[in-house]
N, C-alpha and C. Protein backbone atom coordinates (compact mmCIF):
# COMPACT_ATOMS: atom_id res chain seq x y z
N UNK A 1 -15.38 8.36 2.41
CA UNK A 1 -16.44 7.37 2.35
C UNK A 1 -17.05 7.37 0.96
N UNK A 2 -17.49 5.98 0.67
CA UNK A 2 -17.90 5.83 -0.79
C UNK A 2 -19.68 6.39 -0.80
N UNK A 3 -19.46 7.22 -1.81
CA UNK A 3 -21.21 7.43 -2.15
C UNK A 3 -21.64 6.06 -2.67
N UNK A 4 -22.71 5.97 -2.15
CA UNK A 4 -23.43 4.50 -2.12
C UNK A 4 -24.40 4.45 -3.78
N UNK A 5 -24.14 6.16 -4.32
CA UNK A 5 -25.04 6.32 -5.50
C UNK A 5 -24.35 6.70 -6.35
N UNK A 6 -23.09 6.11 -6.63
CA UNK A 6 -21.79 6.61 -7.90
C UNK A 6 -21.93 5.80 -9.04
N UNK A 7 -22.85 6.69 -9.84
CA UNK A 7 -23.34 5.72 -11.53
C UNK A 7 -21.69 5.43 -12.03
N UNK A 8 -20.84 5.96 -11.72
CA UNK A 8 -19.33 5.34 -12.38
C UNK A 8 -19.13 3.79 -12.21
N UNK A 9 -19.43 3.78 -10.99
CA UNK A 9 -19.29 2.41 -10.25
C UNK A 9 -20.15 1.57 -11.26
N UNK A 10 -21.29 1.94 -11.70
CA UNK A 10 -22.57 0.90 -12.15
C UNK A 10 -22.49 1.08 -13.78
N UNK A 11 -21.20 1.90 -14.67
CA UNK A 11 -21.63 1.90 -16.46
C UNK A 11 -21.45 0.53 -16.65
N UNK A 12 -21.69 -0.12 -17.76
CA UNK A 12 -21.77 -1.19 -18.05
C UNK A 12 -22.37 -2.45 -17.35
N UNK A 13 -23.42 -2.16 -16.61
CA UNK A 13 -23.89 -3.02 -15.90
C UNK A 13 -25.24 -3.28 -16.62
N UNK A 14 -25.75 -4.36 -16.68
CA UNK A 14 -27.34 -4.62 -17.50
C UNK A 14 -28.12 -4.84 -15.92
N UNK A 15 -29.69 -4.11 -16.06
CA UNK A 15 -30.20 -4.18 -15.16
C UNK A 15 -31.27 -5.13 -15.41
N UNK A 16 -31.65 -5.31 -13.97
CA UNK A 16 -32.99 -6.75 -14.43
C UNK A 16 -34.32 -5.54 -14.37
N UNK A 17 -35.62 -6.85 -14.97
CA UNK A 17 -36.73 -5.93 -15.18
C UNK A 17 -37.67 -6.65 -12.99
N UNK A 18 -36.35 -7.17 -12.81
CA UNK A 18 -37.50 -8.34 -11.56
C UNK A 18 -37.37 -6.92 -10.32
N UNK A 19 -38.94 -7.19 -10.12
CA UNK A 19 -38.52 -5.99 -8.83
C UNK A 19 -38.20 -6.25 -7.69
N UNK A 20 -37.74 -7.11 -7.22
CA UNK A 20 -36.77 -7.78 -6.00
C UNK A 20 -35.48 -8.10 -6.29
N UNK A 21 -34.96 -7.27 -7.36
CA UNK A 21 -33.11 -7.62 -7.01
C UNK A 21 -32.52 -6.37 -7.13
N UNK A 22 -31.45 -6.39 -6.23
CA UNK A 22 -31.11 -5.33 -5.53
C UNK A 22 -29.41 -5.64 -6.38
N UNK A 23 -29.02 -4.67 -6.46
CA UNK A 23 -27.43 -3.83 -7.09
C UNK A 23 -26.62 -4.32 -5.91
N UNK A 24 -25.38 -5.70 -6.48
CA UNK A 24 -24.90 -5.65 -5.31
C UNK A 24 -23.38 -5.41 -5.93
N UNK A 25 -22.95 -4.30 -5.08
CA UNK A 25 -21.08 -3.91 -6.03
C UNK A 25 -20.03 -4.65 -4.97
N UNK A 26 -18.77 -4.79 -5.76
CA UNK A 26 -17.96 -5.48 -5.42
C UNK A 26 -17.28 -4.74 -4.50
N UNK A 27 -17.31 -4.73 -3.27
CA UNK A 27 -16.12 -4.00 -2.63
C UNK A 27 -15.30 -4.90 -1.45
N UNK A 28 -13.86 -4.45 -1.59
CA UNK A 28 -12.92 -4.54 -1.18
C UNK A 28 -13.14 -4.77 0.54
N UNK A 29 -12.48 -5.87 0.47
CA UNK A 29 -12.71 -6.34 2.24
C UNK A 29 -11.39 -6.31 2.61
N UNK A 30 -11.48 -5.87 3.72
CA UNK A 30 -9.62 -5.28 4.53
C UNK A 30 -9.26 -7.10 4.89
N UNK A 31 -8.25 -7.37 4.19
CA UNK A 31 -7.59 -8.69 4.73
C UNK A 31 -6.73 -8.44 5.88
N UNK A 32 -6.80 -9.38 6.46
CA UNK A 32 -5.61 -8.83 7.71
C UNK A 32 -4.16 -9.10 7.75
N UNK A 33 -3.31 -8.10 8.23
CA UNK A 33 -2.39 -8.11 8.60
C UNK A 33 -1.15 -9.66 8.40
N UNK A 34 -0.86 -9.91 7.72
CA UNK A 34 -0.03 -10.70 7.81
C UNK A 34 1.38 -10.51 9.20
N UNK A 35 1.52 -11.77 9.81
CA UNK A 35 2.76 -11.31 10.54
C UNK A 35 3.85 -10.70 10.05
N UNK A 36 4.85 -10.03 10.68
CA UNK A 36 5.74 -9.55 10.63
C UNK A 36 6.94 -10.38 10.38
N UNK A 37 7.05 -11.28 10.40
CA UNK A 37 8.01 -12.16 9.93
C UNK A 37 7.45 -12.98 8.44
N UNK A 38 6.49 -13.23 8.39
CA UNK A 38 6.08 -13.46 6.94
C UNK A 38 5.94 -12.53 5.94
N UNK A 39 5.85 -11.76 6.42
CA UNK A 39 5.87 -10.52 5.17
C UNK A 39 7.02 -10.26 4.61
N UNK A 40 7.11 -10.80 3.00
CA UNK A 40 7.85 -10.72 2.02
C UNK A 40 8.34 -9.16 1.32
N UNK A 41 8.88 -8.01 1.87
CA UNK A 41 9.20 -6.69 1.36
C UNK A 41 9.69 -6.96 0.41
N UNK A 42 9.91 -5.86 -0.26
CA UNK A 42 11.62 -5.64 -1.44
C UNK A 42 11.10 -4.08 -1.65
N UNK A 43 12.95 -3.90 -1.44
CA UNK A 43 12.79 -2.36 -1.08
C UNK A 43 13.86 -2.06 -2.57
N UNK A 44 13.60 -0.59 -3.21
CA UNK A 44 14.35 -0.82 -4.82
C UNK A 44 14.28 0.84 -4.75
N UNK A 45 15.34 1.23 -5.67
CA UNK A 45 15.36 2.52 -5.63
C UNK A 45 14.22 3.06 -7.40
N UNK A 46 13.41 4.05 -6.94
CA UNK A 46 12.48 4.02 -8.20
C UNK A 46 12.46 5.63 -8.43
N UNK A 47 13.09 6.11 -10.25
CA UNK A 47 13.18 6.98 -10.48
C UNK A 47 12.63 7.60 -11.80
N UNK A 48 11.22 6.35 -11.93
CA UNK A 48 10.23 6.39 -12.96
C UNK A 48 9.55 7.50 -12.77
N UNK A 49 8.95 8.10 -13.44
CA UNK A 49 7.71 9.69 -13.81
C UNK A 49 8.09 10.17 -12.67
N UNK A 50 9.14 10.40 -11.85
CA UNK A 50 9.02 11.64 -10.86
C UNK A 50 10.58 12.30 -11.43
N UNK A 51 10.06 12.90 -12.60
CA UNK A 51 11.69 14.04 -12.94
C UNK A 51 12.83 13.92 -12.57
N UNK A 52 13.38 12.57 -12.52
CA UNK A 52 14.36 12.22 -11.92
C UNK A 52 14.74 12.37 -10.69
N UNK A 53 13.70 12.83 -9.90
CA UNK A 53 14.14 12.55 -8.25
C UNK A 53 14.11 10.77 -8.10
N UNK A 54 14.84 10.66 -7.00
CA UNK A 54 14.44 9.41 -6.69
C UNK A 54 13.90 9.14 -5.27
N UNK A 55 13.22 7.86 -5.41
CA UNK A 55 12.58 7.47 -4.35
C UNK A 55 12.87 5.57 -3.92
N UNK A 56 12.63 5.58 -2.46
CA UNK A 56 12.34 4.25 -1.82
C UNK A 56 11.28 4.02 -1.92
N UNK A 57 11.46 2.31 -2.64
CA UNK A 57 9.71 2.27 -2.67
C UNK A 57 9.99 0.73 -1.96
N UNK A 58 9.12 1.04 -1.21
CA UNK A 58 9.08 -0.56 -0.66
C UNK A 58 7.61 -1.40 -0.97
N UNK A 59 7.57 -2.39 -1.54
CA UNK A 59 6.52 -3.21 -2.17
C UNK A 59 6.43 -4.35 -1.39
N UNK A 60 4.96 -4.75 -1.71
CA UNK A 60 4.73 -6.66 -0.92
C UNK A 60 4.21 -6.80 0.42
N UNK A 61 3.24 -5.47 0.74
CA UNK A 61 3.51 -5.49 2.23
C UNK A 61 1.73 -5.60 2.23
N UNK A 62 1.20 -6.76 2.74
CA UNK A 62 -0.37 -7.81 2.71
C UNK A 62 -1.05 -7.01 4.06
N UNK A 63 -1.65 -6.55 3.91
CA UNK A 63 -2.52 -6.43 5.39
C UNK A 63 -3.41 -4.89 5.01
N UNK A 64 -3.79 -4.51 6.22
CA UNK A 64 -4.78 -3.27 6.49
C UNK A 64 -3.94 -2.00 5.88
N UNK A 65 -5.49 -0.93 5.29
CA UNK A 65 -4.15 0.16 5.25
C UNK A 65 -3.97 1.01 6.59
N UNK A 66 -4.65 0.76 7.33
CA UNK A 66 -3.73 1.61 8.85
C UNK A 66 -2.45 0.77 9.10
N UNK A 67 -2.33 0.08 8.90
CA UNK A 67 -0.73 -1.01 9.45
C UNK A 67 -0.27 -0.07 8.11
N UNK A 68 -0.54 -0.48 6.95
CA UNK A 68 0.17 0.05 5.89
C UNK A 68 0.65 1.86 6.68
N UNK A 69 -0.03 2.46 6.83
CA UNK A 69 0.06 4.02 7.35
C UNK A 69 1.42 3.99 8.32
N UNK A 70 0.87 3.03 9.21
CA UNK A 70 1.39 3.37 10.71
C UNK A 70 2.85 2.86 9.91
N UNK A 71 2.93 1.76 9.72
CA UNK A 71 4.35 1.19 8.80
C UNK A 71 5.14 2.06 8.16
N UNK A 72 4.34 3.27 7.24
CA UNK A 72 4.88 4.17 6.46
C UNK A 72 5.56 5.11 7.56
N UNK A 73 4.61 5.92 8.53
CA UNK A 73 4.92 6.79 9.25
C UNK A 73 6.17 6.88 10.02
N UNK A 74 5.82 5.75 10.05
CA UNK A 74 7.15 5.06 11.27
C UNK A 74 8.74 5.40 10.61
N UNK A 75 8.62 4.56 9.39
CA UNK A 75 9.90 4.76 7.98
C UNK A 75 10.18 6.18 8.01
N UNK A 76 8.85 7.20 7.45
CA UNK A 76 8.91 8.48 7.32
C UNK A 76 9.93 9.23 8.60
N UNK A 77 9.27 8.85 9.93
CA UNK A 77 9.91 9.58 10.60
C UNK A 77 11.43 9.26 11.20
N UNK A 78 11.51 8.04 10.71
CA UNK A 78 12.99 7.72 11.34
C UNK A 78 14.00 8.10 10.59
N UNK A 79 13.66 8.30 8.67
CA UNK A 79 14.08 8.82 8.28
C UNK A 79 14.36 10.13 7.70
N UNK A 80 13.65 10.92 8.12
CA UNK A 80 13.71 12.24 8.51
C UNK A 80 13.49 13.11 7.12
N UNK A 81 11.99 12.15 6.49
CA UNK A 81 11.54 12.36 4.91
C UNK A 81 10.59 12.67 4.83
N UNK A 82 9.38 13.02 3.73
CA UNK A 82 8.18 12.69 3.36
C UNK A 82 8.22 11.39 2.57
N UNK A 83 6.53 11.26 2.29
CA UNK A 83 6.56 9.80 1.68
C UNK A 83 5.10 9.81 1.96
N UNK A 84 4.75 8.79 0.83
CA UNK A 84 3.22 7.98 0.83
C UNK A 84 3.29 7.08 1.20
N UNK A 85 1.60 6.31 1.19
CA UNK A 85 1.64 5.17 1.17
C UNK A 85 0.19 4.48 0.70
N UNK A 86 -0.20 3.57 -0.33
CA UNK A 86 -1.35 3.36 -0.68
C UNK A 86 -0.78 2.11 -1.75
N UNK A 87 -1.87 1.63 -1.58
CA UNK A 87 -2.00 0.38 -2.80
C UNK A 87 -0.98 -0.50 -2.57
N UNK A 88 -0.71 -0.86 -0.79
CA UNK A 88 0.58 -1.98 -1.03
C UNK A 88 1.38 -1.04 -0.92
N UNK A 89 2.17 -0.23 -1.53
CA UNK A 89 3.56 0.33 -1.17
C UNK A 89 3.70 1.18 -0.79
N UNK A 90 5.09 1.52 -0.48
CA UNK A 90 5.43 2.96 0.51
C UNK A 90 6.16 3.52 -0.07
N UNK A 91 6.42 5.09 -0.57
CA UNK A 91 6.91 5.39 -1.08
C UNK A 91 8.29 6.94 -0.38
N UNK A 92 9.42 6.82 0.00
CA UNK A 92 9.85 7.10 1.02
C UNK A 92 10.75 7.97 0.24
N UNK A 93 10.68 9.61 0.27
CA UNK A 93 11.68 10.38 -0.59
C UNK A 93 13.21 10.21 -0.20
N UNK A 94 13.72 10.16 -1.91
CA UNK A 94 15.49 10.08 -1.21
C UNK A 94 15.70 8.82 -1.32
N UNK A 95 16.82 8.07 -1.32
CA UNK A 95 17.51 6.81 -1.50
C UNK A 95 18.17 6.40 -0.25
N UNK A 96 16.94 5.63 0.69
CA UNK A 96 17.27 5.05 2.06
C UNK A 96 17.18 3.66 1.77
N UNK A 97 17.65 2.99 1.15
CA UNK A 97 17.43 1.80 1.21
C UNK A 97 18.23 1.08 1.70
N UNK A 98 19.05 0.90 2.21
CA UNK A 98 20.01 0.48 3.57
C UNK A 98 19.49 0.60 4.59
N UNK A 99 19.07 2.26 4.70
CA UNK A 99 18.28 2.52 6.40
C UNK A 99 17.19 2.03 6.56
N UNK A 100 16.15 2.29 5.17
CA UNK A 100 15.19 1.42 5.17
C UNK A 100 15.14 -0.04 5.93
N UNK A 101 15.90 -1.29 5.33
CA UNK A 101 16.52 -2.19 5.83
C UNK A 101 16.63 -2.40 6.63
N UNK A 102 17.49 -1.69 7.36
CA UNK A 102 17.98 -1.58 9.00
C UNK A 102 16.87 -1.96 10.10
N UNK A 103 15.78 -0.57 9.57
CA UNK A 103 15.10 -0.46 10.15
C UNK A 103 13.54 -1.60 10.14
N UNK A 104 13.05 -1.90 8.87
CA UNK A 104 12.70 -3.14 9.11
C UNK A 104 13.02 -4.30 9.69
N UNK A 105 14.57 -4.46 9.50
CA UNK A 105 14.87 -6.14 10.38
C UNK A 105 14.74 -5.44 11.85
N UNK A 106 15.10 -4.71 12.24
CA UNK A 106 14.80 -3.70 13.74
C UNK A 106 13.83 -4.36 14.09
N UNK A 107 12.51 -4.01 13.64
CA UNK A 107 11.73 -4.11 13.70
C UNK A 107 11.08 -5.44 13.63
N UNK A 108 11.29 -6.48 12.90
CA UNK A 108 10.81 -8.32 12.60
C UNK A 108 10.62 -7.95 11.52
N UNK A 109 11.00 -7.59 10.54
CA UNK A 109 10.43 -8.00 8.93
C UNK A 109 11.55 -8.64 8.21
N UNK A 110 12.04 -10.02 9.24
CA UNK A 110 13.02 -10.26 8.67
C UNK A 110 13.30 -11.00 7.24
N UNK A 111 11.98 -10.88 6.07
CA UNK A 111 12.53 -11.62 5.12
C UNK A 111 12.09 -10.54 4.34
N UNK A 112 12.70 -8.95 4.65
CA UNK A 112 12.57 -8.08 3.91
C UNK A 112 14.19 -7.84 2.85
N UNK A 113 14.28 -7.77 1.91
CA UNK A 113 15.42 -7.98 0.86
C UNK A 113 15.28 -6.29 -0.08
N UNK A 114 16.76 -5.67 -0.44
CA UNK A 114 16.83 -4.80 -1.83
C UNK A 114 16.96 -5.62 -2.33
N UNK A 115 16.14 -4.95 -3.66
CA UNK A 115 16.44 -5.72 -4.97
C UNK A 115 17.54 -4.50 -5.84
């Protein structure tokens, strides 16, 4: 949970001298869930800053991050990996991107594509 009193949040902000206006910060409202058939994936094998391991990263995926979670978990466990998931993508250890696949159209994400 966000501290409601994080001067990080507020550098560069000019304050008024009026004593009735109140600090209002920008935060992030959970959009919902896009269906499962509209959701545009692309799944790519990514072997940027992690020491040459590689990873599944699947990108493009619009909605809550518990769908995002539960989405990941699901991947995670079918494929028998660890893995994240935050900011939109999932990040799935190892080079499943076939099973990946599989397992999304399985599932309705049918205009999920490798790139």
């Amino acid at each position: 949970m966000k501290n409601k009193n994080d001067w990080k949040e507020r550098l560069n902000i000019v304050y008024s001298t009026n004593p009735d206006y109140k600090y209002q910060s920008e935060e992030e409202e959970d959009t919902e869930t896009i269906a499962k058939e509209k959701q545009l994936l692309r799944i790519s094998l990514d072997k940027r800053n992690r020491k040459g391991k590689a990873v599944t990263l699947i990108t493009g995926f619009k909605g809550t991050d518990n769908d995002l979670q539960d989405l990941s978990k699901f991947l995670k466990t079918r494929c028998g990996v660890g893995g994240s998931a935050k900011d939109g993508e999932i990040l799935i250890q190892g080079d499943f991107r076939n099973k990946v696949l599989e397992l999304l159209q399985k599932e309705g994400y049918a205009k999920a594509r490798i790139i």
